[in-house]
Protein backbone atom coordinates (compact mmCIF):
# COMPACT_ATOMS: atom_id res chain seq x y z
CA UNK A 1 22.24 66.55 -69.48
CA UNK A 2 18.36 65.06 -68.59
CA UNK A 3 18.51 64.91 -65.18
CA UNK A 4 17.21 61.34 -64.16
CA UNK A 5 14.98 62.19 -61.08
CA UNK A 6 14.39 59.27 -58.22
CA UNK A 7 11.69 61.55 -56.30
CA UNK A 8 8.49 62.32 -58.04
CA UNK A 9 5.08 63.72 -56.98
CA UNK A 10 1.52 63.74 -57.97
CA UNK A 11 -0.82 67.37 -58.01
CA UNK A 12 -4.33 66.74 -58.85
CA UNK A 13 -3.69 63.87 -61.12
CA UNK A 14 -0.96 65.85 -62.93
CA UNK A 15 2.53 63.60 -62.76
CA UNK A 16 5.72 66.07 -61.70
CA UNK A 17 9.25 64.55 -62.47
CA UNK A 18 10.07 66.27 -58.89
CA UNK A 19 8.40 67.96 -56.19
CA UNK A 20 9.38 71.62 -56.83
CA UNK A 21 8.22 73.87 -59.14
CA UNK A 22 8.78 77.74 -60.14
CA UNK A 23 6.32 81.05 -58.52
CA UNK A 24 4.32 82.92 -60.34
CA UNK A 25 5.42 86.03 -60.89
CA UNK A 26 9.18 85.17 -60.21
CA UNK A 27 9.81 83.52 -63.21
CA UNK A 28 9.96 84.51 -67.02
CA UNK A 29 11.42 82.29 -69.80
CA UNK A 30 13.82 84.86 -71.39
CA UNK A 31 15.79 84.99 -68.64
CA UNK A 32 15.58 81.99 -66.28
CA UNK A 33 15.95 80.22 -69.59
CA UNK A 34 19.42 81.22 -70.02
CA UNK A 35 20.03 79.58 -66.65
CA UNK A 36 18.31 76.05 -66.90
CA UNK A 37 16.42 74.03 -68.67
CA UNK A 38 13.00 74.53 -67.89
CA UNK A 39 11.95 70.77 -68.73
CA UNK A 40 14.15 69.97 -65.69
CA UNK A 41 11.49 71.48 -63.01
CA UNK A 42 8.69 69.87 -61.70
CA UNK A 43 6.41 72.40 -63.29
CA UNK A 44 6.71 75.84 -64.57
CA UNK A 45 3.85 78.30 -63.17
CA UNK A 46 3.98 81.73 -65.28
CA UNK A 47 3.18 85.25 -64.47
CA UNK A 48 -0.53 85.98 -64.12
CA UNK A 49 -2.04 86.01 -67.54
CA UNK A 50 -4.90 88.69 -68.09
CA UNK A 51 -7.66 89.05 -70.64
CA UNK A 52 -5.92 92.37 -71.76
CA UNK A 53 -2.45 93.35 -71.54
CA UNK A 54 -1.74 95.23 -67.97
CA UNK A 55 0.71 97.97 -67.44
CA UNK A 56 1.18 97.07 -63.54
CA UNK A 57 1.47 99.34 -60.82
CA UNK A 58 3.89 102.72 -61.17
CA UNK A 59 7.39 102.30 -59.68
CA UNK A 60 8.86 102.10 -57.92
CA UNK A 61 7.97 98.43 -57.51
CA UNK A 62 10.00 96.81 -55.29
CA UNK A 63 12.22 97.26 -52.22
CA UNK A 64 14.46 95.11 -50.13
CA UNK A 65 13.02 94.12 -46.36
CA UNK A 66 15.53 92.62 -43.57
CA UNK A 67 14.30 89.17 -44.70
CA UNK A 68 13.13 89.47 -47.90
CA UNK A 69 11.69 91.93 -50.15
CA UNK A 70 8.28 93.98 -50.73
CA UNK A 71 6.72 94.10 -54.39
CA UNK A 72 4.23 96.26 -56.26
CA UNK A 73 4.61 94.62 -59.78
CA UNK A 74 0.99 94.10 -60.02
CA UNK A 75 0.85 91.80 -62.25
CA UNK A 76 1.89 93.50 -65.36
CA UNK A 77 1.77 91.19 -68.93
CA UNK A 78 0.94 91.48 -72.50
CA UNK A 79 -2.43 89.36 -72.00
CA UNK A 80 -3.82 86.00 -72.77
CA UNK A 81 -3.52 86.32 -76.34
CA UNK A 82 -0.23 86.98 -76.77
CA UNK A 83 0.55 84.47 -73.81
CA UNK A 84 -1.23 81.71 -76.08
CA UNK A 85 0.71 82.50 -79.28
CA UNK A 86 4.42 83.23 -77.70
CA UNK A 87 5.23 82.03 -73.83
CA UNK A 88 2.89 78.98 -73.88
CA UNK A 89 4.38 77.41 -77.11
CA UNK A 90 7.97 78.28 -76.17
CA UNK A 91 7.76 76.33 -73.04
CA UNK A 92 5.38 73.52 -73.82
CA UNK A 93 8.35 73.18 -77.17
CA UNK A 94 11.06 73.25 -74.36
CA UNK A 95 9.51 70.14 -72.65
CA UNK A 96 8.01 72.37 -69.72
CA UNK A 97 4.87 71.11 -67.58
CA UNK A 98 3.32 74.15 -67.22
CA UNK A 99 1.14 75.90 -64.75
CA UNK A 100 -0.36 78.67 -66.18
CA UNK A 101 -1.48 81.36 -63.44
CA UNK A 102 -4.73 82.98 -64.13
CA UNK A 103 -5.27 86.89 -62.98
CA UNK A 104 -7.95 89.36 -63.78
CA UNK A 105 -9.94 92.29 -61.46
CA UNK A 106 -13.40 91.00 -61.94
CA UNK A 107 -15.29 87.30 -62.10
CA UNK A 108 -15.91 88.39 -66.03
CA UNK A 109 -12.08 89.01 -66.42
CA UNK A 110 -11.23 85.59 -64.78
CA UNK A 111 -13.90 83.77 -67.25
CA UNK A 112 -12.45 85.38 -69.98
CA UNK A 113 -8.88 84.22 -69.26
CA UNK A 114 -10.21 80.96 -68.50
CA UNK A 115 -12.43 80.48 -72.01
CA UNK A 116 -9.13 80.76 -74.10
CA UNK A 117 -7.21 78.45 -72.08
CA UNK A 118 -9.59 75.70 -72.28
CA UNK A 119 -8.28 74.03 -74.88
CA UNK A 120 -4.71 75.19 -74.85
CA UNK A 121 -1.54 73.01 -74.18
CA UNK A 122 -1.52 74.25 -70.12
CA UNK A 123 -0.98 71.70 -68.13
CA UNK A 124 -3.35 72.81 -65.12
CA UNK A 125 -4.52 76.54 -64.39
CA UNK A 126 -3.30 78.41 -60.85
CA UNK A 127 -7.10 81.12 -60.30
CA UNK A 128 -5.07 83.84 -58.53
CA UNK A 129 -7.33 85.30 -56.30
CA UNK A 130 -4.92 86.48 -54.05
CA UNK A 131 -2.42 89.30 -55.24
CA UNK A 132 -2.65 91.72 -52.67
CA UNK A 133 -0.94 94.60 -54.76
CA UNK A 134 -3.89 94.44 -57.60
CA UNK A 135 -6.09 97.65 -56.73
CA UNK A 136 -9.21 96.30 -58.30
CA UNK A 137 -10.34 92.86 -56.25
CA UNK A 138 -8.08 90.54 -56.33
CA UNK A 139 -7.36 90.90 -52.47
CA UNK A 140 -11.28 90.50 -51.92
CA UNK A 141 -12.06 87.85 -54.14
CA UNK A 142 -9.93 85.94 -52.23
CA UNK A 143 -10.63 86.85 -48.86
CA UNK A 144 -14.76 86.02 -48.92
CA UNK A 145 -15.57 82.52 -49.31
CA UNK A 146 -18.56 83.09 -50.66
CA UNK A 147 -17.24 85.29 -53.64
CA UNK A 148 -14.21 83.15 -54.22
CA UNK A 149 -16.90 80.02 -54.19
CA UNK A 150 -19.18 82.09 -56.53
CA UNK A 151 -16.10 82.66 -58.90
CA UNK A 152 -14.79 79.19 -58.72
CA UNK A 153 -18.35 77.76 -59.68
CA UNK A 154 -18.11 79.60 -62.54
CA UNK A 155 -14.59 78.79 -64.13
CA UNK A 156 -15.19 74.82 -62.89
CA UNK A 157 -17.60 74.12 -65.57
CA UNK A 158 -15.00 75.77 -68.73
CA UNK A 159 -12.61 73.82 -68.55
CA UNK A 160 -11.46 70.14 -68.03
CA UNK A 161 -8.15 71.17 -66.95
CA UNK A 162 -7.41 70.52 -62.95
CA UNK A 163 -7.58 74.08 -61.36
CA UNK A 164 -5.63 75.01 -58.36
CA UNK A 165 -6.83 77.90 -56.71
CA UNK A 166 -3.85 80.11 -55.00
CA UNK A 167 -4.87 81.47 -51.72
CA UNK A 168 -4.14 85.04 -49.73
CA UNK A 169 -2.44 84.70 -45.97
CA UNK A 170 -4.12 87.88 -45.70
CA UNK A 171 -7.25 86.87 -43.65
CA UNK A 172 -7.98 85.67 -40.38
CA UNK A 173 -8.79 82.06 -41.16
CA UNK A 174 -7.65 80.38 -44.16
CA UNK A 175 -9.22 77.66 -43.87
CA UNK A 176 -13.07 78.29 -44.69
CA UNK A 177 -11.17 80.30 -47.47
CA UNK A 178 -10.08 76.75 -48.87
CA UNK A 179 -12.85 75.00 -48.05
CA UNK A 180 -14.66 77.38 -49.90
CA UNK A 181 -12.40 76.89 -53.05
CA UNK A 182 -12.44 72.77 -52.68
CA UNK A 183 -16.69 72.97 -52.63
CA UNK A 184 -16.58 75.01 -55.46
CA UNK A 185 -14.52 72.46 -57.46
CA UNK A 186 -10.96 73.59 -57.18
CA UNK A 187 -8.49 70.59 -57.98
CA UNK A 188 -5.97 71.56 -55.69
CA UNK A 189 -4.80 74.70 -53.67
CA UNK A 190 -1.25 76.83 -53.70
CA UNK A 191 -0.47 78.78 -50.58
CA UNK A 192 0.67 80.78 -49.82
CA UNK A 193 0.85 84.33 -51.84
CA UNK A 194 2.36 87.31 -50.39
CA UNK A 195 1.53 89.32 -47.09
CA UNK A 196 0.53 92.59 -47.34
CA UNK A 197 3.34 94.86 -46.28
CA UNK A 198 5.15 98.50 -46.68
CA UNK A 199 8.42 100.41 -46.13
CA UNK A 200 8.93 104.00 -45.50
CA UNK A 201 11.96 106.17 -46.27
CA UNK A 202 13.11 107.73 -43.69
CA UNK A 203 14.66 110.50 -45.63
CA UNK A 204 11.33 111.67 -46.88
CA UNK A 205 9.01 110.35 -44.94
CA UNK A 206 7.49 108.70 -47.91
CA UNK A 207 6.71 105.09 -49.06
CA UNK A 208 9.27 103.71 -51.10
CA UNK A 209 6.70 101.93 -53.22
CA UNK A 210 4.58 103.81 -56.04
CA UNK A 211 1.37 101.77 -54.84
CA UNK A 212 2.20 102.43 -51.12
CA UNK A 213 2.27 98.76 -50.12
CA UNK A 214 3.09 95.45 -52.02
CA UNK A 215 3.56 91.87 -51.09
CA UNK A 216 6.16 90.70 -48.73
CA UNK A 217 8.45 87.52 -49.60
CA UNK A 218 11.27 85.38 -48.69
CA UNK A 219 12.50 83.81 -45.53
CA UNK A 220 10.42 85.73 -43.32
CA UNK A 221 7.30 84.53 -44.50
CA UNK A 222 8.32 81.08 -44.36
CA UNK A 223 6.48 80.38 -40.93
CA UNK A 224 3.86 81.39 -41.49
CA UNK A 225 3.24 80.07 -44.64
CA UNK A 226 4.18 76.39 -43.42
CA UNK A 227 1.56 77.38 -40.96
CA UNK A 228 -0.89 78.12 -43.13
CA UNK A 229 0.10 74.68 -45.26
CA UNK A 230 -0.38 72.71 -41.90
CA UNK A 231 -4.20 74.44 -40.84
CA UNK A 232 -5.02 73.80 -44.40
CA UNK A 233 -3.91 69.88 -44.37
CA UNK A 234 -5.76 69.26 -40.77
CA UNK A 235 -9.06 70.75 -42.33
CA UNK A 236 -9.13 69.25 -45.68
CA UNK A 237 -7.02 66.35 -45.45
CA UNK A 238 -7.34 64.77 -49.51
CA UNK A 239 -7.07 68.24 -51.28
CA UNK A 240 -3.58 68.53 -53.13
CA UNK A 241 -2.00 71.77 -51.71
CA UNK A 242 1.56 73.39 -53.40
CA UNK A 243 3.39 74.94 -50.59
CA UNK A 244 4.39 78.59 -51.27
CA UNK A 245 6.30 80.90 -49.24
CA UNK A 246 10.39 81.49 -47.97
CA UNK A 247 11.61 78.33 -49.37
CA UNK A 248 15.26 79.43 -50.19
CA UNK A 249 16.66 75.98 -49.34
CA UNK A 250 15.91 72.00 -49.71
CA UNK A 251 15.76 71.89 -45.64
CA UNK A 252 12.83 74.77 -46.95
CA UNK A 253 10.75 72.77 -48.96
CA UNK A 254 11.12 69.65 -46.76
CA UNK A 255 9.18 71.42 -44.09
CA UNK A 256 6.38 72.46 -46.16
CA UNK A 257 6.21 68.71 -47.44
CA UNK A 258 6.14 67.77 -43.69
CA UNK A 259 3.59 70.46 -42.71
CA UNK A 260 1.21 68.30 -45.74
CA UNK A 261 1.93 69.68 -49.23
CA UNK A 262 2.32 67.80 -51.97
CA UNK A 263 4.82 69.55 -53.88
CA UNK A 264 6.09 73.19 -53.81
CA UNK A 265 7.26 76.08 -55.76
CA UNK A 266 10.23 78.50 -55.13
CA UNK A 267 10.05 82.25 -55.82
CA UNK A 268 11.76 84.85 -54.26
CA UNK A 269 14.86 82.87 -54.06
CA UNK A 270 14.95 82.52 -57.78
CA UNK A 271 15.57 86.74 -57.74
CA UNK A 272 18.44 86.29 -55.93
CA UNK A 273 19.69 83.26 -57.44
CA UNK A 274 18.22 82.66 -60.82
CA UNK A 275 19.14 79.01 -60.73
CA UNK A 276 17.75 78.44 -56.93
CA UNK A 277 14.12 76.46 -58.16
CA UNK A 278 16.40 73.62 -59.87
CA UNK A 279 19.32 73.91 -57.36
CA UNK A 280 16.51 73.11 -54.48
CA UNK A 281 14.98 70.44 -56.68
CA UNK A 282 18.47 68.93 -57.05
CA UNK A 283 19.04 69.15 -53.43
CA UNK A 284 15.19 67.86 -52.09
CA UNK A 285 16.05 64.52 -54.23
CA UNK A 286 19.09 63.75 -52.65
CA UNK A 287 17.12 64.61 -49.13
CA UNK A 288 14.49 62.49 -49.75
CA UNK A 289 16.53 59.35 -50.02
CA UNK A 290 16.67 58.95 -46.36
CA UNK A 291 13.11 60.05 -46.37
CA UNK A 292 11.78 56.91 -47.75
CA UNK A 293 8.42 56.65 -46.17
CA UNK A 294 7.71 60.71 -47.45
CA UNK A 295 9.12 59.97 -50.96
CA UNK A 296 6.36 57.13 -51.31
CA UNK A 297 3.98 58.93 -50.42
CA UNK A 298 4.58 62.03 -52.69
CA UNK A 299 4.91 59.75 -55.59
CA UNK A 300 1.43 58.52 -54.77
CA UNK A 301 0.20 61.54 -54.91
CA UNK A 302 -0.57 61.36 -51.04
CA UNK A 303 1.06 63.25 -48.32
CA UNK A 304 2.56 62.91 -45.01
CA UNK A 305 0.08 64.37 -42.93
């Protein structure tokens, strides 16, 4: 059954039937497919998409935290080409808006990735700049404004397609990090990726992760990442911004709309609960009906900050 949506939003143009969306990274079609139909979510943002398939990092990859968990996929996926010729079609046939999320280790590798998605049936393109369990640059690229705004300058003129840029916590101001991305000519912004964390067993002595560290998500991130949301909206206060980070609840994603996103996307939660992203979604539009004044201004695209 079509779900018949009161609350809608507005990201860089793009129309969403609701304000909630999937992660990258925490959502592939095979499985969460089984659980929901993926034409029912706001938008669908896929696993980082490289110019050449990527093996990832050596496991183990992930490990539970007391609030969360820490991950050292790093970004493994068969590459753009056979993104462009399996995933994409499959969702954009299932009625999917889809966000396709855009990795690579060098400004050569983004372009690349970029080029062949020009003209695709993606709905916008998420630059991830901000993995901080890719060893070759990702972690940099997004951390320097004036690298990310060299890389963004690049990609802008390729494609017609809006661009959000997703942007590292792990930095000491994130806002000339975003400015930098918005005077470059990025559409809109996600934040926020994962914090750079580790655990150690204490058996061995050893990290349990095969790359050492890895990103830290769920709930205990989710302060800081509606922080982050909230710095970002004071400083650039017309940029769309998808808020990322602990949202394992409606209540969740209400404070991130609050703090000034437009819309948001639920990831972690989704591993513990595959059907979480449309649960929340379900939830948020029953929320927002005493929310009146927020609700009109998400489905004008605008925000409430």
């Amino acid at each position: 059954m079509v779900t018949e949506w009161k609350h809608s939003t507005v990201v860089a143009g793009v129309p969403w039937k609701n304000p909630v969306g999937t992660a990258s990274g925490t959502f592939n079609l095979e499985a969460c497919g089984r659980f929901f139909d993926v034409s029912e979510m706001g938008a669908i943002s896929t696993k980082g998409v490289s110019p050449v398939p990527w093996d990832g990092n050596p496991t183990p990859r992930t490990v539970e935290s007391p609030s969360g968990m820490v991950n050292a996929v790093g970004l493994q996926n068969p590459g753009v080409d056979h993104y462009l010729v399996d995933e994409l079609p499959k969702l954009k046939a299932l009625g999917a808006l889809v966000v396709t999320n855009v990795a690579g280790h060098s400004d050569d590798d983004y372009a690349q990735v970029v080029e062949k998605l020009a003209d695709s049936s993606a709905d916008m393109l998420e630059i991830n700049v901000s993995c901080p369990n890719v060893s070759h640059g990702g972690l940099s690229v997004g951390s320097d404004p004036l690298v990310l705004g060299h890389l963004i300058e690049r990609l802008r003129p390729m494609t017609d397609k809006p661009m959000v840029v997703k942007l590292t916590p792990n930095v000491t101001d994130i806002v000339p990090i975003a400015r930098a991305a918005v005077d470059a000519g990025a559409d809109a912004l996600s934040l926020i990726n994962t914090l750079v964390g580790m655990s150690i067993d204490i058996e061995t002595g050893k990290p349990f992760l095969g790359n050492v560290t890895g990103g830290v998500s769920g709930p205990a991130i989710k302060p800081i990442a509606v922080a982050m949301v909230w710095k970002t909206r004071q400083a650039l206060p017309d940029i769309p911004i998808i808020g990322i980070g602990g949202i394992m609840s409606a209540e969740d994603a209400l404070e991130h709309l609050y703090a000034g996103a437009n819309a948001v996307e639920v990831g972690a939660a989704a591993l513990v609960d595959p059907l979480a992203p449309l649960r929340i979604a379900h939830d948020l539009d029953i929320l927002l009906d005493s929310r009146p004044q927020l609700a009109e201004k998400l489905r004008k695209g605008q925000t409430w900050r």
